[in-house]
PDB file of N, CA and C in Angstrom:
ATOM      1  N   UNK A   1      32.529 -15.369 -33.827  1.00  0.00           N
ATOM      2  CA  UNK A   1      31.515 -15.148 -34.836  1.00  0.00           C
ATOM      3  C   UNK A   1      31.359 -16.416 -35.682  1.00  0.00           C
ATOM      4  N   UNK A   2      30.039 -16.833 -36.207  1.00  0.00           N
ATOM      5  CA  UNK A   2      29.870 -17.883 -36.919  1.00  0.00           C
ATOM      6  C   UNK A   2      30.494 -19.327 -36.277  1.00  0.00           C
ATOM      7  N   UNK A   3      30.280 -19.809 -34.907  1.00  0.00           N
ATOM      8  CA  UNK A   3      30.555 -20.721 -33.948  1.00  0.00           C
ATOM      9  C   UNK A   3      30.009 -22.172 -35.054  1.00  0.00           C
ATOM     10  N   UNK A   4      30.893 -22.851 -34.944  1.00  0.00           N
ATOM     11  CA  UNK A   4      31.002 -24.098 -35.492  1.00  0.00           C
ATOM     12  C   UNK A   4      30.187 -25.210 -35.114  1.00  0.00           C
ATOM     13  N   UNK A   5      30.045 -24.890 -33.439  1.00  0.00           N
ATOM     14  CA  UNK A   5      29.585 -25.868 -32.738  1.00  0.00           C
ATOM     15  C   UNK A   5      28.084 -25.806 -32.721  1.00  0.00           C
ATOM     16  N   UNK A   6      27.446 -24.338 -32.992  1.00  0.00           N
ATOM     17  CA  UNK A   6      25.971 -23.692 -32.943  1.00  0.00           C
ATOM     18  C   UNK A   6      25.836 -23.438 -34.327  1.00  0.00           C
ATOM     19  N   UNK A   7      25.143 -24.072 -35.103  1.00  0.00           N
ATOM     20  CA  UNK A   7      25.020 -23.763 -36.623  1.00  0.00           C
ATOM     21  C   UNK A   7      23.435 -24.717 -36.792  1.00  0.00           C
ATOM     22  N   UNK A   8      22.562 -24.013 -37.342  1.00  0.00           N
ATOM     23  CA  UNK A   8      21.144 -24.265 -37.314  1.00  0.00           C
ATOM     24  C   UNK A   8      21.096 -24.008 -39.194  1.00  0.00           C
ATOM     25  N   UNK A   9      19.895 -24.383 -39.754  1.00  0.00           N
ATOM     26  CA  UNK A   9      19.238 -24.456 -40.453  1.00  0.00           C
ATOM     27  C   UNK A   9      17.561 -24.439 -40.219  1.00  0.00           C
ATOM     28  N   UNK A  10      16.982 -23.912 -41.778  1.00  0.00           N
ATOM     29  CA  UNK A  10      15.797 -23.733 -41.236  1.00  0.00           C
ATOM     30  C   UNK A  10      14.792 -24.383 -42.234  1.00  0.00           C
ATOM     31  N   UNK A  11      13.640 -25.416 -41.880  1.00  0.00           N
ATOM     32  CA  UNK A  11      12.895 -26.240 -43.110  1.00  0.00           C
ATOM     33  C   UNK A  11      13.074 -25.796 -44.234  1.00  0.00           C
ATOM     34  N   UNK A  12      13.086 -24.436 -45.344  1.00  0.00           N
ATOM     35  CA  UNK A  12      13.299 -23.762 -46.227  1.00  0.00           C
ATOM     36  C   UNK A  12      14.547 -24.243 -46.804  1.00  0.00           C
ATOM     37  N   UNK A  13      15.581 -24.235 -45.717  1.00  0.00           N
ATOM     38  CA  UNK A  13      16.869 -24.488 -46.470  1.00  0.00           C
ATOM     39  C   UNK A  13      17.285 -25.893 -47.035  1.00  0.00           C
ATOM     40  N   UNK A  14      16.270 -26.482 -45.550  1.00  0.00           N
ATOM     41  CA  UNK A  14      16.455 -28.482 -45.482  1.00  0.00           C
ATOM     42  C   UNK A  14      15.615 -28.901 -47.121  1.00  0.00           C
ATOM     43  N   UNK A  15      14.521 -27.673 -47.439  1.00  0.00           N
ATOM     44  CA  UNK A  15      13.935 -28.598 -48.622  1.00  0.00           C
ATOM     45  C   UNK A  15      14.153 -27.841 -49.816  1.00  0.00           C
ATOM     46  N   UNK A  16      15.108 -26.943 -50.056  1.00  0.00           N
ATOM     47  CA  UNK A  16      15.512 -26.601 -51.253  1.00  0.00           C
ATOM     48  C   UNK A  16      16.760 -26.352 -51.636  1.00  0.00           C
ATOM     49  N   UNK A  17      17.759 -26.658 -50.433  1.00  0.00           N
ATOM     50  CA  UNK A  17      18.916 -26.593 -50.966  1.00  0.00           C
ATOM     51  C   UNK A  17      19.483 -28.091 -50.786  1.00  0.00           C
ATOM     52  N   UNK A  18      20.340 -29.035 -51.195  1.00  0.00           N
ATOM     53  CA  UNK A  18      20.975 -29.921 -51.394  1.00  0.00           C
ATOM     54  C   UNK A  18      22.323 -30.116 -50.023  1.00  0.00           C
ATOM     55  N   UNK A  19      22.113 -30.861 -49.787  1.00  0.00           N
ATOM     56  CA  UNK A  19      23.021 -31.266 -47.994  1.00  0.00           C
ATOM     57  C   UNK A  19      24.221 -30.571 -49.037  1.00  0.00           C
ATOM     58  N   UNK A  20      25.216 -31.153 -50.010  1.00  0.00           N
ATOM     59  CA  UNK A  20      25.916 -30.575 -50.471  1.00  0.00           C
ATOM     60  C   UNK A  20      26.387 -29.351 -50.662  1.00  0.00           C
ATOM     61  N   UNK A  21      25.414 -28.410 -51.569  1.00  0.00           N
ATOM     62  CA  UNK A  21      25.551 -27.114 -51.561  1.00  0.00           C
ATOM     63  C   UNK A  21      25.500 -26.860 -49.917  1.00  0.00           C
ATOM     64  N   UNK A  22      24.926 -26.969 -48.957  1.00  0.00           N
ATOM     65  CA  UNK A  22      24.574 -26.015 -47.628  1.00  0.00           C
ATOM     66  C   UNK A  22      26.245 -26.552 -46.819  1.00  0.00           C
ATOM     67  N   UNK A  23      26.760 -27.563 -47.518  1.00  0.00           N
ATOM     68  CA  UNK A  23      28.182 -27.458 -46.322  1.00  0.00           C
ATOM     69  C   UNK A  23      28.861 -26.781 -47.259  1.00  0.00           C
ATOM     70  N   UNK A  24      29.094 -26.831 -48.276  1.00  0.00           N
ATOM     71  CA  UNK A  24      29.882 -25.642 -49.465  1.00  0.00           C
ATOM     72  C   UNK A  24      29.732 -24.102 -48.712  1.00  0.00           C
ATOM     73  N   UNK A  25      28.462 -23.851 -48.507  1.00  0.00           N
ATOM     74  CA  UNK A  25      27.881 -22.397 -48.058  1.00  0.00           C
ATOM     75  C   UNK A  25      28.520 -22.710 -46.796  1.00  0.00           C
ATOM     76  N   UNK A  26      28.526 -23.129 -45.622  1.00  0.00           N
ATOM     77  CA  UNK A  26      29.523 -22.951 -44.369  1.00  0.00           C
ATOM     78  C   UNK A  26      30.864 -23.469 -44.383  1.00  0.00           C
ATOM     79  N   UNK A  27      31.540 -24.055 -45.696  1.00  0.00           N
ATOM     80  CA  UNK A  27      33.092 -24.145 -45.759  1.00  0.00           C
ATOM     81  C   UNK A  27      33.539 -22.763 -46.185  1.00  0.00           C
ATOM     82  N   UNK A  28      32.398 -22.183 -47.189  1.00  0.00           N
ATOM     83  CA  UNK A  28      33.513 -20.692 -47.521  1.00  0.00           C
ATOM     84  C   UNK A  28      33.566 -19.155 -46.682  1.00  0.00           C
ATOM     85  N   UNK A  29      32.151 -19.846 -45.689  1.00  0.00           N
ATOM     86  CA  UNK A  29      32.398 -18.937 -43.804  1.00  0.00           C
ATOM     87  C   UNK A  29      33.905 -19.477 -43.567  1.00  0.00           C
ATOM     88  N   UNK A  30      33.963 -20.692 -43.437  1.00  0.00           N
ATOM     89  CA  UNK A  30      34.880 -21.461 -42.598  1.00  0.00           C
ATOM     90  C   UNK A  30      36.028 -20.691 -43.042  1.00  0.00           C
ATOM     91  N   UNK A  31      36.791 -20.880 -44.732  1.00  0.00           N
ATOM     92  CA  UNK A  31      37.258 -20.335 -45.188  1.00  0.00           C
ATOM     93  C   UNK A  31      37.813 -19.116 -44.945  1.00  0.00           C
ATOM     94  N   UNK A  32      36.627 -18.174 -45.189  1.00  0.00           N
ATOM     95  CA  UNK A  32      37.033 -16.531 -44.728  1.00  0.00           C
ATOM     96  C   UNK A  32      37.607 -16.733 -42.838  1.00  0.00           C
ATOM     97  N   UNK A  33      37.299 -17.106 -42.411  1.00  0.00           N
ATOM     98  CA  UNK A  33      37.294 -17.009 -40.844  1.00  0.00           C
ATOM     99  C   UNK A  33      38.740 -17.886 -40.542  1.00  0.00           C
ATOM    100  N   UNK A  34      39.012 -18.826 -41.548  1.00  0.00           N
ATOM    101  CA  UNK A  34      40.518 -18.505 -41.439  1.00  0.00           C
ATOM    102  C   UNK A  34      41.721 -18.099 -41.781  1.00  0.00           C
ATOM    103  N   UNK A  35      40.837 -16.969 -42.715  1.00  0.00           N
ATOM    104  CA  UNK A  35      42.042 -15.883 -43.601  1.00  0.00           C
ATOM    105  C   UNK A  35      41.950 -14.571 -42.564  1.00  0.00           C
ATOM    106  N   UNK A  36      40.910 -14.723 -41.418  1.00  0.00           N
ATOM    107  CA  UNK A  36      40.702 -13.717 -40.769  1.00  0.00           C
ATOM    108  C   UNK A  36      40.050 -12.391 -41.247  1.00  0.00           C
ATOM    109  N   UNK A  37      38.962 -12.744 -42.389  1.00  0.00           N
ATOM    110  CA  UNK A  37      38.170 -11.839 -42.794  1.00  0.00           C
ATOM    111  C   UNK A  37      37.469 -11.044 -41.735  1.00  0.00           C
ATOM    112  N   UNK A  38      37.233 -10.003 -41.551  1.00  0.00           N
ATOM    113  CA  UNK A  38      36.240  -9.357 -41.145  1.00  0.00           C
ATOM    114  C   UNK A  38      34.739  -9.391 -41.718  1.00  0.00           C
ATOM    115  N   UNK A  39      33.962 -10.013 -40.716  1.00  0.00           N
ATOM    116  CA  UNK A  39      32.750 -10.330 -41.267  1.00  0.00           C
ATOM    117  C   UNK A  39      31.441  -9.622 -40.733  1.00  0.00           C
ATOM    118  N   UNK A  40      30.593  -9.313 -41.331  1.00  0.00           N
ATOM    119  CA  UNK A  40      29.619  -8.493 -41.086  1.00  0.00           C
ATOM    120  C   UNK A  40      28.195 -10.062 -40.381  1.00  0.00           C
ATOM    121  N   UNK A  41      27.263  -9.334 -39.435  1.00  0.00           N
ATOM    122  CA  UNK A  41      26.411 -10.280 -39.310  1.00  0.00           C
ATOM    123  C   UNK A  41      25.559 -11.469 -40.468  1.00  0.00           C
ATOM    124  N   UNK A  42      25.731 -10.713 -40.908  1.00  0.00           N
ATOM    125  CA  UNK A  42      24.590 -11.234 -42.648  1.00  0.00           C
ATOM    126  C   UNK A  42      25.774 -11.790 -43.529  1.00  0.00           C
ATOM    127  N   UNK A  43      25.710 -12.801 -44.000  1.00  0.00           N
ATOM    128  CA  UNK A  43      26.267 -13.000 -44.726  1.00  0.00           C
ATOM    129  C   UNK A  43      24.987 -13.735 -45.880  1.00  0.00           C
ATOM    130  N   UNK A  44      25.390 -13.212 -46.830  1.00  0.00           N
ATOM    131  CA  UNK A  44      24.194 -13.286 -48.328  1.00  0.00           C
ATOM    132  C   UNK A  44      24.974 -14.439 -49.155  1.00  0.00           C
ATOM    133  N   UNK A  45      24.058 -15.364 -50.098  1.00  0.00           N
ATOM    134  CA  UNK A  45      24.968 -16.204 -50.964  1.00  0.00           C
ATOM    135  C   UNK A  45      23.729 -16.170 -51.735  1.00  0.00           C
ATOM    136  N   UNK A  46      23.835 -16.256 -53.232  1.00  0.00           N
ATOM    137  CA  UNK A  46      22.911 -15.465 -53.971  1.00  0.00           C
ATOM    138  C   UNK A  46      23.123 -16.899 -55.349  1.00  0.00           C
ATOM    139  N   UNK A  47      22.656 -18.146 -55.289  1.00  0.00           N
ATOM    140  CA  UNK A  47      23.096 -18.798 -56.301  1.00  0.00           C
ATOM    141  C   UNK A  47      22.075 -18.878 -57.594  1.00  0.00           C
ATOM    142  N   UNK A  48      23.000 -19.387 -58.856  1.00  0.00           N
ATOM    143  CA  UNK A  48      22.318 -19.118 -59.950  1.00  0.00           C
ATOM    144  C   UNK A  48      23.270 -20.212 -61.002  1.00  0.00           C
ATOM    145  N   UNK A  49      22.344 -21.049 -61.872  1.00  0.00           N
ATOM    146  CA  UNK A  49      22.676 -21.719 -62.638  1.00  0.00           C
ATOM    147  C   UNK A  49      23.582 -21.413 -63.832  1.00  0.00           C
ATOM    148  N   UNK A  50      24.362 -21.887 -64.219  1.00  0.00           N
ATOM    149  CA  UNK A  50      25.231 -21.506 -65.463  1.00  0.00           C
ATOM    150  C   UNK A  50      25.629 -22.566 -66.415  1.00  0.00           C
ATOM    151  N   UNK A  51      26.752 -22.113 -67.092  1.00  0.00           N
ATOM    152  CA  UNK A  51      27.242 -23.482 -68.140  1.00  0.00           C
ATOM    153  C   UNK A  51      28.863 -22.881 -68.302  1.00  0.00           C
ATOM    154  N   UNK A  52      29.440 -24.003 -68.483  1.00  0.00           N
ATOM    155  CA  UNK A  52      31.126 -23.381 -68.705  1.00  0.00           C
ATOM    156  C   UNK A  52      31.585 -24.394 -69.627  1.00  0.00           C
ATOM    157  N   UNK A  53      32.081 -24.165 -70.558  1.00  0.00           N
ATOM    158  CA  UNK A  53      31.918 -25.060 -71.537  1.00  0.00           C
ATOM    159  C   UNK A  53      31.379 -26.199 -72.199  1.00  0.00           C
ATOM    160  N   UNK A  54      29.600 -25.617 -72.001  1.00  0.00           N
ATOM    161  CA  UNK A  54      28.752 -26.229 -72.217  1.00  0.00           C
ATOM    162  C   UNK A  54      27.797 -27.239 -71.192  1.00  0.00           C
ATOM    163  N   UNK A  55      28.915 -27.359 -70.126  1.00  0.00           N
ATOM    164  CA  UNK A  55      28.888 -28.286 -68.471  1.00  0.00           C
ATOM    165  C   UNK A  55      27.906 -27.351 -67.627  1.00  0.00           C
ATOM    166  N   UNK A  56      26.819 -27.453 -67.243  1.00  0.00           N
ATOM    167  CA  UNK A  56      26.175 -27.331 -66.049  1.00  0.00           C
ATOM    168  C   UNK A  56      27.122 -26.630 -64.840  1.00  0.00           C
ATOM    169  N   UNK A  57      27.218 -25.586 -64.458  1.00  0.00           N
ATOM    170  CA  UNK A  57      27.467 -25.279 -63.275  1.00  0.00           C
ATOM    171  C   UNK A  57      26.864 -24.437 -61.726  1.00  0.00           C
ATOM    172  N   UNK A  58      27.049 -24.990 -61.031  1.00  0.00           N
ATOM    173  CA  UNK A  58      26.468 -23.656 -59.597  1.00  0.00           C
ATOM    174  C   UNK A  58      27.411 -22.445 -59.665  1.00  0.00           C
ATOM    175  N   UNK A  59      26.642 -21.092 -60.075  1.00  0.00           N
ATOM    176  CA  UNK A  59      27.259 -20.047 -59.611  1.00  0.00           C
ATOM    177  C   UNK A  59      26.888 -19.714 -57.306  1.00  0.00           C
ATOM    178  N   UNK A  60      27.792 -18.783 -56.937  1.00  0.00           N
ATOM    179  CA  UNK A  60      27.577 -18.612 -55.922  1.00  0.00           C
ATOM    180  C   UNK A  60      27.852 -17.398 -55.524  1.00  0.00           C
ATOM    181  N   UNK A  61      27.376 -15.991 -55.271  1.00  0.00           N
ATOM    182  CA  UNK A  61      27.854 -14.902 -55.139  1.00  0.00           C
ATOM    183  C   UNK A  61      27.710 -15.157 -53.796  1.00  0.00           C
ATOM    184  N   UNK A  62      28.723 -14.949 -53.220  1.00  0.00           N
ATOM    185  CA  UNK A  62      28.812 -15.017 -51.333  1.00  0.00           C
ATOM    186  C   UNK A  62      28.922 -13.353 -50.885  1.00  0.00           C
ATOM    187  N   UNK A  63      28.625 -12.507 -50.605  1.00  0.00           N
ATOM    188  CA  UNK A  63      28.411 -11.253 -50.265  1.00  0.00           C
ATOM    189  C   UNK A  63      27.942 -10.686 -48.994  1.00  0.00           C
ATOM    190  N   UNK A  64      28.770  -9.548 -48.354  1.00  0.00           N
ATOM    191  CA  UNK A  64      28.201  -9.157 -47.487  1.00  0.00           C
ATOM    192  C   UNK A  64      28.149  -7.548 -47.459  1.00  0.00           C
ATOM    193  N   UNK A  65      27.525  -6.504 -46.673  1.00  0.00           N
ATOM    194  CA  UNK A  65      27.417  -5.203 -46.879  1.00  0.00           C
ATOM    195  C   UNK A  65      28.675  -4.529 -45.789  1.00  0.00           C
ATOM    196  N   UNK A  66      28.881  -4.819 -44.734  1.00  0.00           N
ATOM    197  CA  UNK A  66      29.535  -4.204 -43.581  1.00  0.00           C
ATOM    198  C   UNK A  66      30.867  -4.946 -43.521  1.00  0.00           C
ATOM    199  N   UNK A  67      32.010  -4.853 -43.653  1.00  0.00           N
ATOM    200  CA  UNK A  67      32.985  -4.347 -44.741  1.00  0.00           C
ATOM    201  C   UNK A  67      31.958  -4.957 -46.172  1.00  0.00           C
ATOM    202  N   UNK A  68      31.621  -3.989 -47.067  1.00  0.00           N
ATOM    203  CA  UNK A  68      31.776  -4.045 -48.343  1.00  0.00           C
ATOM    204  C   UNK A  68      32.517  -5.491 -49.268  1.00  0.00           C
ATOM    205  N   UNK A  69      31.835  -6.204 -49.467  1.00  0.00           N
ATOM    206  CA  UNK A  69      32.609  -7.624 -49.573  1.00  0.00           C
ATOM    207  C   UNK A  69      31.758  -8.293 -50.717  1.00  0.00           C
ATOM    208  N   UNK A  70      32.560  -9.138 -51.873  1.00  0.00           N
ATOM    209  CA  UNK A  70      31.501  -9.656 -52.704  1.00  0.00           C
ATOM    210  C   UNK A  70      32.936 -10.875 -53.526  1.00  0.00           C
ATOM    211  N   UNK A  71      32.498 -12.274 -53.939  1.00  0.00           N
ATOM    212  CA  UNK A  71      33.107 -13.324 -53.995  1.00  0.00           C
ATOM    213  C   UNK A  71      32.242 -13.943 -54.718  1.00  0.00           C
ATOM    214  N   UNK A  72      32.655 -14.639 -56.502  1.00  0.00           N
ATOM    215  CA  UNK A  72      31.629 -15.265 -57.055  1.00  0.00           C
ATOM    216  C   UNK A  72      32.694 -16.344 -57.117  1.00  0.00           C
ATOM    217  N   UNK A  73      31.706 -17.944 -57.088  1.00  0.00           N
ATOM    218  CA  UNK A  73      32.481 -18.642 -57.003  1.00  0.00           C
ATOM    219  C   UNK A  73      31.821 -19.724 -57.943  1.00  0.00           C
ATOM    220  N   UNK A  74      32.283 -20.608 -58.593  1.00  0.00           N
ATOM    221  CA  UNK A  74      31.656 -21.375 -59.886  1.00  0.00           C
ATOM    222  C   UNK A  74      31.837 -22.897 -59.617  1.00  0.00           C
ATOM    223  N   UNK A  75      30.962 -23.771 -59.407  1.00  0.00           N
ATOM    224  CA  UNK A  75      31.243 -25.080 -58.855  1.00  0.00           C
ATOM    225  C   UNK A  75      30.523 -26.090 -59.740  1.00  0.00           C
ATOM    226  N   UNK A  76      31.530 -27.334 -60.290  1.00  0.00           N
ATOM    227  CA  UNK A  76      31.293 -27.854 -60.755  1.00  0.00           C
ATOM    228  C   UNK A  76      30.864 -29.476 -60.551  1.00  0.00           C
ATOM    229  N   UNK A  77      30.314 -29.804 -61.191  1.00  0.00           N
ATOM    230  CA  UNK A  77      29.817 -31.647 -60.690  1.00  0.00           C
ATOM    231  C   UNK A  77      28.590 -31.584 -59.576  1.00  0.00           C
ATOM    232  N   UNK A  78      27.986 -30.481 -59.624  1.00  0.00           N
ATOM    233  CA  UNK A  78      26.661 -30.574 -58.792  1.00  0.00           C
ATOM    234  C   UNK A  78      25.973 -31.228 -59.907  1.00  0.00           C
ATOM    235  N   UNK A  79      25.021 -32.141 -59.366  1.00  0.00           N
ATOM    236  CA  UNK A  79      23.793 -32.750 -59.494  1.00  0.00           C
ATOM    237  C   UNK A  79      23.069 -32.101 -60.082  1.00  0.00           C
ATOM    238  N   UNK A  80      21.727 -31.022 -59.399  1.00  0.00           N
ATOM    239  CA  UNK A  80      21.013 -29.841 -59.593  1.00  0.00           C
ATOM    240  C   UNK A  80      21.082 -28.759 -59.076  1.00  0.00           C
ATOM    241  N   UNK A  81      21.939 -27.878 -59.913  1.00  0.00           N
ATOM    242  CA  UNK A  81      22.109 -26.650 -59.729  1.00  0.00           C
ATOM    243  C   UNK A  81      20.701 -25.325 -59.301  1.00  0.00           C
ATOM    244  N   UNK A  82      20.708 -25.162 -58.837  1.00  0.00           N
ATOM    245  CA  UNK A  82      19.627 -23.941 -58.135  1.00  0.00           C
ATOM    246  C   UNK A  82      19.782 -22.390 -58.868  1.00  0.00           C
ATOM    247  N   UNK A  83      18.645 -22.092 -59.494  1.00  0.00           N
ATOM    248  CA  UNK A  83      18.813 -20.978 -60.025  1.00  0.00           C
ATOM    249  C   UNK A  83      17.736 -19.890 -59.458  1.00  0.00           C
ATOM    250  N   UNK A  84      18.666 -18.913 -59.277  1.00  0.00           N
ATOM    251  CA  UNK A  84      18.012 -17.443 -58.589  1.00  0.00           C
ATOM    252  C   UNK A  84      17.301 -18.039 -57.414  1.00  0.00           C
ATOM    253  N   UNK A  85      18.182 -17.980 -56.144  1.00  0.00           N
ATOM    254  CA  UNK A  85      18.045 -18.808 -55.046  1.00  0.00           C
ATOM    255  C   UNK A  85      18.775 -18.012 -54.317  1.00  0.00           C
ATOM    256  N   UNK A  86      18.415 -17.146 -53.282  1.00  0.00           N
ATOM    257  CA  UNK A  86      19.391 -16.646 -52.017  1.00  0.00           C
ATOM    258  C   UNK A  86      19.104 -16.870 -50.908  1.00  0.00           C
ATOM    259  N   UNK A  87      19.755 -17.030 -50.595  1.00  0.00           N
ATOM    260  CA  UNK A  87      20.286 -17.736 -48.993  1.00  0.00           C
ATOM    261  C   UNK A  87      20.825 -17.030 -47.585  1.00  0.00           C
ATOM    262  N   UNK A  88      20.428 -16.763 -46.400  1.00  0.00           N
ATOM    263  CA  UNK A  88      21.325 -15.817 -46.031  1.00  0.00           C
ATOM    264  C   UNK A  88      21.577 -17.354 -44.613  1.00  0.00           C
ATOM    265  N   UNK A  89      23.051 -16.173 -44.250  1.00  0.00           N
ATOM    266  CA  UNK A  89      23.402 -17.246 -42.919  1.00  0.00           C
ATOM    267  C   UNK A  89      23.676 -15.425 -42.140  1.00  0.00           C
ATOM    268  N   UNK A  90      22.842 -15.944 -40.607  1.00  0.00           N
ATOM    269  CA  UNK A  90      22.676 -14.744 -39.645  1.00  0.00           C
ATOM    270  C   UNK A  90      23.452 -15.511 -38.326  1.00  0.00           C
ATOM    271  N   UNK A  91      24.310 -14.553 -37.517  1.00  0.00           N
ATOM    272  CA  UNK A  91      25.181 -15.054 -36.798  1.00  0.00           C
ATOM    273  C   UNK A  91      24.515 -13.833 -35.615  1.00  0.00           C
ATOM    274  N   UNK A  92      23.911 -14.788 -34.561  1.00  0.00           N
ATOM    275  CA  UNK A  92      23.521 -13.504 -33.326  1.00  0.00           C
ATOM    276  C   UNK A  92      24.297 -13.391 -32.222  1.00  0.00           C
ATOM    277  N   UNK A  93      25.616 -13.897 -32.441  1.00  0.00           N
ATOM    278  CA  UNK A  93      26.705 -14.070 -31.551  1.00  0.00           C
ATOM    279  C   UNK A  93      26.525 -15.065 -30.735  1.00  0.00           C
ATOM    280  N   UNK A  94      25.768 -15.758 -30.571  1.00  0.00           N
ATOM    281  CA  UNK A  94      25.750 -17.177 -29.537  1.00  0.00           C
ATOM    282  C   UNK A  94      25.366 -18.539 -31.052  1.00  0.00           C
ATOM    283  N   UNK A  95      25.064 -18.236 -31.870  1.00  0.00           N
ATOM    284  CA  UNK A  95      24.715 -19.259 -32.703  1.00  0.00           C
ATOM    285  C   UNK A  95      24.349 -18.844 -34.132  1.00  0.00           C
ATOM    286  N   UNK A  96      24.445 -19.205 -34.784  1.00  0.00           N
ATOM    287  CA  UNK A  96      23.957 -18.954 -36.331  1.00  0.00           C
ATOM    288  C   UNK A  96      22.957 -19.670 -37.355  1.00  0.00           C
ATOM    289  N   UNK A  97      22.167 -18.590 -38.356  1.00  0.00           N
ATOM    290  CA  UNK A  97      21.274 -19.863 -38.819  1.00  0.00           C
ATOM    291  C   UNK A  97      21.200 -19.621 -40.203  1.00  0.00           C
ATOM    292  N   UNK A  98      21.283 -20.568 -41.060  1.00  0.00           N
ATOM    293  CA  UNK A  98      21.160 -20.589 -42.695  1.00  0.00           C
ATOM    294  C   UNK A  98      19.494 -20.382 -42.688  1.00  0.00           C
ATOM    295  N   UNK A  99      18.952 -19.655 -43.708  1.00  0.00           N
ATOM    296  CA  UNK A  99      17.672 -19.549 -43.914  1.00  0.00           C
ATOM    297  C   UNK A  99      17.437 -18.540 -45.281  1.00  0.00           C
ATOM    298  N   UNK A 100      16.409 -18.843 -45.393  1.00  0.00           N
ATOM    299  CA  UNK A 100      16.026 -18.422 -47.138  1.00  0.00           C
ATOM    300  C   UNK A 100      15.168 -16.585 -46.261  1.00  0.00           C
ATOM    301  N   UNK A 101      15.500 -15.598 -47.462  1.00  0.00           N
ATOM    302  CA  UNK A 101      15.102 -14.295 -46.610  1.00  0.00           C
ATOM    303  C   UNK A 101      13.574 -14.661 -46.696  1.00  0.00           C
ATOM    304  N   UNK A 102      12.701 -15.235 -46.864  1.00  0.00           N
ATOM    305  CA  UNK A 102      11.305 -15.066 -46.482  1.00  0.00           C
ATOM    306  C   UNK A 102      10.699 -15.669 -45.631  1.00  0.00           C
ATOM    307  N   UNK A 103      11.777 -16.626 -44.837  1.00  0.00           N
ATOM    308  CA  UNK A 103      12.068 -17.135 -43.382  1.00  0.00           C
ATOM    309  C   UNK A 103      11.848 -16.324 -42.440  1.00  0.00           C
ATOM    310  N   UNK A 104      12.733 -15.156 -42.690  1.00  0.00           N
ATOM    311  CA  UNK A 104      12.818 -14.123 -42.017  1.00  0.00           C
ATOM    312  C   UNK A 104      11.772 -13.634 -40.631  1.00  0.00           C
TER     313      UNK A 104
END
């Protein structure tokens, strides 16, 4: 699931998300997949701008429905943070693709 070697993107993602943020979004697949999470096809990442002591930060809710699963994660020293921005990455068992849901 989520093959390393087959990983796509889609114009949507290439022109609104930051090369940065989009390998962040497949290190914390990477991540789960080697804690041996159980992962559902869809995986959702739902980001939104914040401040943490006054500092600019990327929020990131990484979420999925099938196990029941939800992970907010707070990242700091981004550039331009993206607010109310979701993202999904779809895995069809031979390859996977980051894309914004109106890609769809």
């Amino acid at each position: 699931m989520f093959p390393k070697h087959s990983r796509y993107k889609t114009r949507g993602i290439d022109e609104n998300v930051s090369e940065p943020l989009q390998l962040l979004m497949w290190q914390l697949i990477d991540r789960d997949l080697d804690e041996c999470v159980t992962f559902d096809y869809l995986q959702v990442f739902e980001l939104f701008a914040g401040y943490v002591d006054g500092k600019p930060v990327q929020h990131i809710c990484h979420r999925q429905e099938q196990p029941k699963r939800s992970r907010l994660h707070t990242i700091s020293g981004i550039d331009k943070s993206l607010t109310k921005l979701k993202v999904w990455v779809i895995d069809s068992g031979t390859y996977c693709t980051m894309l914004l849901p109106e890609e769809y």
